[in-house]
Structure formats: C-alpha cells, structure tokens
Protein backbone atom coordinates (compact mmCIF):
# COMPACT_ATOMS: atom_id res chain seq x y z
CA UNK A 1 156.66 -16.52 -96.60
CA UNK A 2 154.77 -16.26 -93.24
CA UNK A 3 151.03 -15.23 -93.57
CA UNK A 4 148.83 -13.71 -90.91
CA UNK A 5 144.88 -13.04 -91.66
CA UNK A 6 142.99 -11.59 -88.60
CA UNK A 7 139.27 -12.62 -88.51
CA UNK A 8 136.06 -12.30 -86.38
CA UNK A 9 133.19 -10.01 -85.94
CA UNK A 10 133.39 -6.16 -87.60
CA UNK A 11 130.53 -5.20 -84.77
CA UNK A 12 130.23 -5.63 -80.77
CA UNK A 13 128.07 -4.87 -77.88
CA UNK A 14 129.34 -3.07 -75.09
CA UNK A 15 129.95 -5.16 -71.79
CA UNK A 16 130.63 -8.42 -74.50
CA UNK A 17 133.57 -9.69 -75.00
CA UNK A 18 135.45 -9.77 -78.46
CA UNK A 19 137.13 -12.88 -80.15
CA UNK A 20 139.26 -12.35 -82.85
CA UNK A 21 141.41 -15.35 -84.56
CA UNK A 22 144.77 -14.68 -86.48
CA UNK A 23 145.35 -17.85 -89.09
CA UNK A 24 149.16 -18.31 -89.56
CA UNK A 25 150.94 -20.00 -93.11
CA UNK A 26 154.16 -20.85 -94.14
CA UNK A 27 155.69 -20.78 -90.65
CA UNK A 28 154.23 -23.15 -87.07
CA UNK A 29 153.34 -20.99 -84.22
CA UNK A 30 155.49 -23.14 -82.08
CA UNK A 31 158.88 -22.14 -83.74
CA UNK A 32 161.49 -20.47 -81.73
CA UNK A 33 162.44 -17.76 -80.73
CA UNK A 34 159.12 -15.95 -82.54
CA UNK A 35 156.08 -14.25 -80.65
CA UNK A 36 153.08 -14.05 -81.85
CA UNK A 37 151.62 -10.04 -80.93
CA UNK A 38 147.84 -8.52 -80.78
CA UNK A 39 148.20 -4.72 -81.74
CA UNK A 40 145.81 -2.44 -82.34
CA UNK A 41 145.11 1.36 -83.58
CA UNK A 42 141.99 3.21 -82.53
CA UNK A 43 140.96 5.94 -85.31
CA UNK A 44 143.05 8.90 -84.81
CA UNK A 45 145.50 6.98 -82.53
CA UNK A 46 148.84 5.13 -82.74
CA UNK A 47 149.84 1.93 -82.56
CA UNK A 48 148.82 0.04 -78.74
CA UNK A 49 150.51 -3.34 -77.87
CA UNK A 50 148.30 -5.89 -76.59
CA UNK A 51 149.79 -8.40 -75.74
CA UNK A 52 151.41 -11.69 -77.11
CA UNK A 53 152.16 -15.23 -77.36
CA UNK A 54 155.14 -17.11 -77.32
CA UNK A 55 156.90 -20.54 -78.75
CA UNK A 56 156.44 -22.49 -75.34
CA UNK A 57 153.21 -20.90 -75.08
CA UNK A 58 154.21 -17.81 -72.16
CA UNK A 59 152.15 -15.20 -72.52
CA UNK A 60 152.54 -11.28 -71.99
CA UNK A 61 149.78 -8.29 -71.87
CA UNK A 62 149.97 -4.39 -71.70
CA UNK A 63 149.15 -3.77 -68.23
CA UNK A 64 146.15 -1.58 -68.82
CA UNK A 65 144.64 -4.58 -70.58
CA UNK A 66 145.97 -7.03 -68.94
CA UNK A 67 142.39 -7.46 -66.68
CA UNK A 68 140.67 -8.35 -69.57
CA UNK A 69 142.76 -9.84 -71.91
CA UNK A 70 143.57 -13.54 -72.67
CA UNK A 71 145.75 -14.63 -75.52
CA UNK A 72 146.09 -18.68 -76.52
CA UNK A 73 146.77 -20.60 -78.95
CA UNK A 74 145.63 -24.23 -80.77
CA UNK A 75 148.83 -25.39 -82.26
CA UNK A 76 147.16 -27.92 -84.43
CA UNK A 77 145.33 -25.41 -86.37
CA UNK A 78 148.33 -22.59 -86.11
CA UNK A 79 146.18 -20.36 -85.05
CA UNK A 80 146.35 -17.38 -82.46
CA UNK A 81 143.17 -16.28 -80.53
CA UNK A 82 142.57 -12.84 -78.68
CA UNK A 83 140.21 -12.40 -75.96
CA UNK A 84 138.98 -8.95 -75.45
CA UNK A 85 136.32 -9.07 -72.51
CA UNK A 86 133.56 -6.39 -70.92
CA UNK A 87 134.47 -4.09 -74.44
CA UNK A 88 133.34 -0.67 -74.57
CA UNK A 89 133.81 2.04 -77.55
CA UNK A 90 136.67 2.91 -76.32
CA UNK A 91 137.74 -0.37 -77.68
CA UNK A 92 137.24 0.22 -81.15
CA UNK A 93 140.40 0.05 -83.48
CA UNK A 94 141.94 -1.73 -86.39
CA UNK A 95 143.26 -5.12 -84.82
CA UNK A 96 146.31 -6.56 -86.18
CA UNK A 97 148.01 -9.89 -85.66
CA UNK A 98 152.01 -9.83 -85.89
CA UNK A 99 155.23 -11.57 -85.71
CA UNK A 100 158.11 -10.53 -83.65
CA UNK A 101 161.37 -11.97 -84.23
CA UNK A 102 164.96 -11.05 -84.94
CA UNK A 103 164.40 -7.75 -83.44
CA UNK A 104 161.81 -6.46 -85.33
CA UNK A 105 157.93 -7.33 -86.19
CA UNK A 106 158.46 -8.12 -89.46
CA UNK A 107 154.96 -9.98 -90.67
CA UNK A 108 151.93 -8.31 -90.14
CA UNK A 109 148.42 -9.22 -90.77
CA UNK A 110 146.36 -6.82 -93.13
CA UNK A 111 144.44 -6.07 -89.66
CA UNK A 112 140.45 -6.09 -89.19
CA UNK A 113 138.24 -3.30 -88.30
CA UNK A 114 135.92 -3.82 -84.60
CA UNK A 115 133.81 -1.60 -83.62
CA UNK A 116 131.77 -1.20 -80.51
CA UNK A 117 128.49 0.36 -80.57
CA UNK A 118 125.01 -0.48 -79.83
C-alpha cells in the first residue's frame, strides 16, 4: 500500500515562502507512469491543483501559480517537495500530497493545515 504524509510548518509570514515535504512508502517516486500532485483546499473552497511531478522528473503547475511555484523531488529519500514563494493569506488551505495513476488519484495524503497570518 502506497503512503503519503504531508509535513512542514502549520504557520507563515506573508511575502515568505512555504516548504512543505510529502514522504512516500510502499511505492518509489520514480515508478512509471505515476505523478506525484500538490492540491490544496482553502476553507470554504474546493479542491485547486497545484501542480505535479512526474517519473522522469517533468514537472507541471496551474498557471495562476505557476510564478511561484517549484515542485522537485530527492529520489533517494522518496520524497516530494513543494515550493510556495512570496505567500499571502490568500494562500491558506489544507495542502495535500497525491498520486495520480491509472486514471484516477487514488492515494492521498491525510493533508496539513498552513496558514498565513502575521
């Protein structure tokens, strides 16, 4: 069974930039044909797609985050990092790490809360 656990800070600054980690078991990050996605829900919102990572490494971003966004990866730890920069409150939202393959995103991290404020 794959496993995804987002981490990093619950609480940022305005104009910093946020770095959140997703940890992956029982599946590499390099495997084919999988992506590995950054989604997020601010409160009282849906679902927004961030971006993701792929097998060879390719990368893809929602174009009205795309500016500030950077997704990579460090294949020996199988681990996925997301790159939020110049964050405002606007920015706040449950972040979740997820799996796309087969046609469907079918693991999902429990997702971690971020919240902008000063």
């Amino acid at each position: 069974q794959v496993q995804l656990q987002e981490s990093g800070p619950g609480l940022v600054k305005p104009s910093q930039a946020l770095s959140l980690t997703c940890t992956v078991s029982g599946g590499s990050i390099t495997t084919n044909n999988y992506y590995w996605n950054w989604i997020r829900q601010p409160p009282g919102k849906g679902l927004e797609w961030i971006g993701f990572i792929g097998d060879e490494g390719n990368t893809d971003y929602n174009p009205t985050l795309k500016s500030r966004t950077s997704i990579s990866r460090d294949t020996s730890k199988n681990i996925v990092t997301l790159l939020l920069r110049s964050v405002s409150p606007e920015d706040t939202a449950v972040y979740y790490c997820a799996r796309y393959g087969l046609g469907l995103f079918g693991s999902w991290g429990q997702g971690t809360q971020v919240t902008v404020s000063s």
